[in-house]
N, C-alpha and C. Protein backbone atom coordinates (compact mmCIF):
# COMPACT_ATOMS: atom_id res chain seq x y z
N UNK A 1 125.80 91.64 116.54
CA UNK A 1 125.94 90.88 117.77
C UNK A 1 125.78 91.77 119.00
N UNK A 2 126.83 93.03 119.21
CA UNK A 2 126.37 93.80 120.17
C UNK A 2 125.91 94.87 119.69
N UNK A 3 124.85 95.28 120.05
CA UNK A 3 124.30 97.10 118.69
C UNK A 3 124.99 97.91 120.08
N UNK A 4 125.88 98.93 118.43
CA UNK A 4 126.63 100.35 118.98
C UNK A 4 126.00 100.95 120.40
N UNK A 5 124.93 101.15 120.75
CA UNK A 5 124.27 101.97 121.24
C UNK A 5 124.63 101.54 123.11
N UNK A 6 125.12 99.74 122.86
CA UNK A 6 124.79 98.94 124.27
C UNK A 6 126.22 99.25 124.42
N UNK A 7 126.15 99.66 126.02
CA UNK A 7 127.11 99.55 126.74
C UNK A 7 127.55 99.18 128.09
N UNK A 8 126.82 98.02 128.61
CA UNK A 8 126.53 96.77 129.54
C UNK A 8 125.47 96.27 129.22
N UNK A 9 125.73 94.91 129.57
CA UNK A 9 124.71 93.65 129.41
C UNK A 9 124.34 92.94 130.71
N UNK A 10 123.75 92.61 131.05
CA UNK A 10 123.22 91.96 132.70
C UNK A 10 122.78 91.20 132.82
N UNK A 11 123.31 90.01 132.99
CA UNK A 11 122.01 88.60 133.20
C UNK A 11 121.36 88.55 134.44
N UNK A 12 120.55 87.94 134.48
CA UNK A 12 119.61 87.79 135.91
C UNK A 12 119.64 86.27 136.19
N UNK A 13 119.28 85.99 137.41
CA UNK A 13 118.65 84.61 137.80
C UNK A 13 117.20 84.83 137.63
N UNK A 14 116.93 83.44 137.52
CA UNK A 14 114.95 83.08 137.24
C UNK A 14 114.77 81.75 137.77
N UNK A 15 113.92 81.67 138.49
CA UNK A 15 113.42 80.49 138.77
C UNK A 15 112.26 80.11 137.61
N UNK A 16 112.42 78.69 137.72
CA UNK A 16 112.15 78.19 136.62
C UNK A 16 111.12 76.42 137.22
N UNK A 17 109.90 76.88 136.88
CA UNK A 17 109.73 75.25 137.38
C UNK A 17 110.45 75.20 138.90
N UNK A 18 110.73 75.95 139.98
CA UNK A 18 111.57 75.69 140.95
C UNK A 18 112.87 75.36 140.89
N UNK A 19 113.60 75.74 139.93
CA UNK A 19 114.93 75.70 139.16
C UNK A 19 115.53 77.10 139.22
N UNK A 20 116.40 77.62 140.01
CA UNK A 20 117.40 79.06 139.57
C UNK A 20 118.31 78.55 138.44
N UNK A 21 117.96 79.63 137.20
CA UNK A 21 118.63 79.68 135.75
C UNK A 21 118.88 80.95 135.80
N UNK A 22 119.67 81.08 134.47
CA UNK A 22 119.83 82.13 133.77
C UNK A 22 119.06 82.32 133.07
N UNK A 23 118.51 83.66 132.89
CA UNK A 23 117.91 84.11 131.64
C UNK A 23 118.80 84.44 130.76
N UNK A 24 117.43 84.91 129.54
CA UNK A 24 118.40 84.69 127.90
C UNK A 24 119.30 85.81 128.27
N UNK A 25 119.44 87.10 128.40
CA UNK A 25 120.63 87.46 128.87
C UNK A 25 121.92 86.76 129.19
N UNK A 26 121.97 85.99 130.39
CA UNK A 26 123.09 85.22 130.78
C UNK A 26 123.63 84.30 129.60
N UNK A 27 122.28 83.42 129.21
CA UNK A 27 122.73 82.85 127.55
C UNK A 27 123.86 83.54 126.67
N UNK A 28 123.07 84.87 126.39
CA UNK A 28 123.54 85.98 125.34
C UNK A 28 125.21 86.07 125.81
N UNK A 29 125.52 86.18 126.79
CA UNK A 29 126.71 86.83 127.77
C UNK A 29 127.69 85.18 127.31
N UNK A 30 127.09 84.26 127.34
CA UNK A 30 127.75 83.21 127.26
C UNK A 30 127.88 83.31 126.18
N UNK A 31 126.89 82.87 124.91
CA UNK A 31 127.53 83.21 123.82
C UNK A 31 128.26 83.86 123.09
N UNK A 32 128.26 85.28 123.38
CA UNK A 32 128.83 86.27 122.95
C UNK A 32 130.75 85.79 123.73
N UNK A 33 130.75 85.76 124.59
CA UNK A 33 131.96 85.25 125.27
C UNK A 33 132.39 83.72 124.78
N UNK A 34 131.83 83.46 124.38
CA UNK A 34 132.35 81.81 123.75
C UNK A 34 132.52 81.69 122.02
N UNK A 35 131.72 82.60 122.00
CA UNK A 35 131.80 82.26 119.94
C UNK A 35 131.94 83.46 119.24
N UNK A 36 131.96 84.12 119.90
CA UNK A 36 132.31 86.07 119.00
C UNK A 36 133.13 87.10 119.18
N UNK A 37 133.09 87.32 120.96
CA UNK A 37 134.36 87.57 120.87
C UNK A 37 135.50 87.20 121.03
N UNK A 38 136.58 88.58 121.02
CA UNK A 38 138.22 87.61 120.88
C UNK A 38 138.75 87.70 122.05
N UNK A 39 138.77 86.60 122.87
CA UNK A 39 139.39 86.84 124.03
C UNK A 39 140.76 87.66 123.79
N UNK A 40 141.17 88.29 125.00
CA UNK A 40 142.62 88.91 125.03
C UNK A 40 143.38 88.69 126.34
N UNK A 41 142.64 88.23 127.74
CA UNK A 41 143.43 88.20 128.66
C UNK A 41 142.38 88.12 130.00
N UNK A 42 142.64 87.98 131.26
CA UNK A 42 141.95 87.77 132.39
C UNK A 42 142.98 88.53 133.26
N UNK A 43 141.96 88.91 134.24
CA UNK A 43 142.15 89.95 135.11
C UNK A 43 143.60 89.50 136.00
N UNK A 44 144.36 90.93 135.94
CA UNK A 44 145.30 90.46 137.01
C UNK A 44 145.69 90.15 138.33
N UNK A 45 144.69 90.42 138.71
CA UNK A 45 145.22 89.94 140.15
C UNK A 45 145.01 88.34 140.30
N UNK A 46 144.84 87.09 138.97
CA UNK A 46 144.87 86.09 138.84
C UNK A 46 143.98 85.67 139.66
N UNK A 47 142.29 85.92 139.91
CA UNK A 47 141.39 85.19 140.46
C UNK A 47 140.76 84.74 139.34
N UNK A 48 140.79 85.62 137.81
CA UNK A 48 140.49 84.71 136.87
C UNK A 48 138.48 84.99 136.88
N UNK A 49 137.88 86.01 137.34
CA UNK A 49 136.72 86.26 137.67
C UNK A 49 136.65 87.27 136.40
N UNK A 50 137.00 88.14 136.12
CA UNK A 50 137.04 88.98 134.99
C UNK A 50 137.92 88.76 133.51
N UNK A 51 137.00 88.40 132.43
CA UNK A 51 137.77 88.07 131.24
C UNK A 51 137.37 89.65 130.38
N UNK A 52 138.91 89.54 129.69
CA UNK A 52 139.09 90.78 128.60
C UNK A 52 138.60 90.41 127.51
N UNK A 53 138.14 91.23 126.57
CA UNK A 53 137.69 90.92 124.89
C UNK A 53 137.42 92.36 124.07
N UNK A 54 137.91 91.92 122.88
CA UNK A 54 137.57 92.69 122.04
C UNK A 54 136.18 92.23 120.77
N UNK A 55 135.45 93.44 120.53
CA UNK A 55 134.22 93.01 119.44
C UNK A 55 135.42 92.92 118.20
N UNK A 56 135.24 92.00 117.85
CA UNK A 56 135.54 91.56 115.87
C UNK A 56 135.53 92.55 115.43
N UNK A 57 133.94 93.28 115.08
CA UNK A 57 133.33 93.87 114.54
C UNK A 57 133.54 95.45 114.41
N UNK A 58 133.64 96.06 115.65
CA UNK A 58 134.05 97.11 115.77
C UNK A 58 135.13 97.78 116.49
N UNK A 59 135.87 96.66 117.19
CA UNK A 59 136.94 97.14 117.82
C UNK A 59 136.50 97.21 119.51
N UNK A 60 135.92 97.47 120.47
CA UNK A 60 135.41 97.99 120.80
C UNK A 60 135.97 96.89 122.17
N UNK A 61 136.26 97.17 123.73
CA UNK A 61 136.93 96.26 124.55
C UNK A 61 135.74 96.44 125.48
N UNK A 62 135.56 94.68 126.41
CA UNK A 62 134.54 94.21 126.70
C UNK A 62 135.35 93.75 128.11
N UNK A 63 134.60 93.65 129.13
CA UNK A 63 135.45 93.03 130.00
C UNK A 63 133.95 92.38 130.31
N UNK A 64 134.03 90.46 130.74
CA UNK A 64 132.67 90.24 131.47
C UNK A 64 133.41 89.86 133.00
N UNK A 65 132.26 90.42 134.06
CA UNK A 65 132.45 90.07 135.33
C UNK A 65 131.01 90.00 135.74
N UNK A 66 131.51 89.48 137.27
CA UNK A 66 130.06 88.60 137.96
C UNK A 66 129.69 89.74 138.88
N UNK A 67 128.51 91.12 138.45
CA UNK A 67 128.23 91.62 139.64
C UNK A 67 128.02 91.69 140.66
N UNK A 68 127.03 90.01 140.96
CA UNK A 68 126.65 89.35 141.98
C UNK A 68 127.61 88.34 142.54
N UNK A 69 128.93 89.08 142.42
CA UNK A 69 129.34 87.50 143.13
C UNK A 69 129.82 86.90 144.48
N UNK A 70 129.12 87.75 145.19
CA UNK A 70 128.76 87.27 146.28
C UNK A 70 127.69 85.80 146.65
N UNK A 71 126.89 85.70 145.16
CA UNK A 71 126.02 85.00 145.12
C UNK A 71 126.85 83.35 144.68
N UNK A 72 126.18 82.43 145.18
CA UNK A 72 126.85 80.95 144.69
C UNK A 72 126.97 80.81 143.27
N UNK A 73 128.18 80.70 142.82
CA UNK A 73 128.99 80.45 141.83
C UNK A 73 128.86 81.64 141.31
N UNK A 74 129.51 82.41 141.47
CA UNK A 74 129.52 84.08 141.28
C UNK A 74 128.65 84.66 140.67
N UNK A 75 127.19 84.08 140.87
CA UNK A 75 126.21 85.21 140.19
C UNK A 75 126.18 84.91 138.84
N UNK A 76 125.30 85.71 137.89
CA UNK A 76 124.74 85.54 136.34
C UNK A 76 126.36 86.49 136.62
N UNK A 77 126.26 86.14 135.23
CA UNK A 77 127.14 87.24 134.53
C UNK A 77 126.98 88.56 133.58
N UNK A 78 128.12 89.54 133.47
CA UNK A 78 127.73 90.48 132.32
C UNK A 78 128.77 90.93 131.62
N UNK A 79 128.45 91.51 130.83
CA UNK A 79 129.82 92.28 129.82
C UNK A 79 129.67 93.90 129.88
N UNK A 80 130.50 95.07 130.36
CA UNK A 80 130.59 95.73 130.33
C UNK A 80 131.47 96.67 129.09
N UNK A 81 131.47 97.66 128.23
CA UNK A 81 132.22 98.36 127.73
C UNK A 81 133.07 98.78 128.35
N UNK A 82 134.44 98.86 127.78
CA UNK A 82 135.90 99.16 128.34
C UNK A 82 136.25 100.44 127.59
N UNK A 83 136.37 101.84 127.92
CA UNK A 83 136.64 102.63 127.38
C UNK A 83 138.62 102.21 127.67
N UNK A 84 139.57 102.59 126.48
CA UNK A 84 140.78 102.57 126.06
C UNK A 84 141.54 102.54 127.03
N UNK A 85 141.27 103.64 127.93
CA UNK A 85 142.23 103.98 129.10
C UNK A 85 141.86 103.51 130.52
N UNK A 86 139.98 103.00 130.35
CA UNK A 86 140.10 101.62 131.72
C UNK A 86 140.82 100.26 131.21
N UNK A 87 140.28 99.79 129.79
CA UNK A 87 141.34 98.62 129.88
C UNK A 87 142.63 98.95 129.73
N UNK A 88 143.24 99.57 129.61
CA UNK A 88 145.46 99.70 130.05
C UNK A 88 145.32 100.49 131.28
N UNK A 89 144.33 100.30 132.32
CA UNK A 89 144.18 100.68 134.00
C UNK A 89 143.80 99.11 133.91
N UNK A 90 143.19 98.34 133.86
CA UNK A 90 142.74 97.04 134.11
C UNK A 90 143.24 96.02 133.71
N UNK A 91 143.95 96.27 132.43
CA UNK A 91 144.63 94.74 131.96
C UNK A 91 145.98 95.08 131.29
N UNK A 92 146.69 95.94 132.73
CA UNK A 92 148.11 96.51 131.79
C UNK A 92 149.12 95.71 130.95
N UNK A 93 148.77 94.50 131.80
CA UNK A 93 149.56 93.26 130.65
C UNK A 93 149.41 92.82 129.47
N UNK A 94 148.42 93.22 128.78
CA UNK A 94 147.61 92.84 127.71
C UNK A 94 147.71 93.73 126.68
């Protein structure tokens, strides 16, 4: 689902037919956040913009946030790798 090697994911916008979408990226980011990994918690300062996760598979902590979210409805999304000691700096509750 995520190969070892990746350590951020980035969706983009695309116009489409005159349509702003997500590309398969943003898809990927959704899926992966809806059906694989394990959620664990959302960011504390309770805006609820950054969700925590762990891979099943390898252990491995994921946080997705909206780089762009300045942009309407906060931008594509992405999943970044959480090395041990940013997530218990980022999600000390968890």
């Amino acid at each position: 689902m995520i190969r070892p090697e990746e350590i951020e994911i980035v969706g983009t916008w695309v116009v489409v037919n005159g349509t702003v979408q997500g590309d398969e990226t943003c898809e990927r980011v959704r899926e992966l956040s809806e059906t694989y990994l394990e959620l664990l918690g959302y960011s504390p300062e309770g805006c609820g913009w950054e969700t925590f996760f762990r891979d099943p598979n390898d252990g491995r902590l994921w946080e997705r946030w909206y780089p762009q979210s300045h942009m309407h409805g906060g931008g594509p999304p992405a999943l970044k790798f959480l090395s041990d000691a940013d997530a218990r700096e980022r999600y000390p509750n968890v």
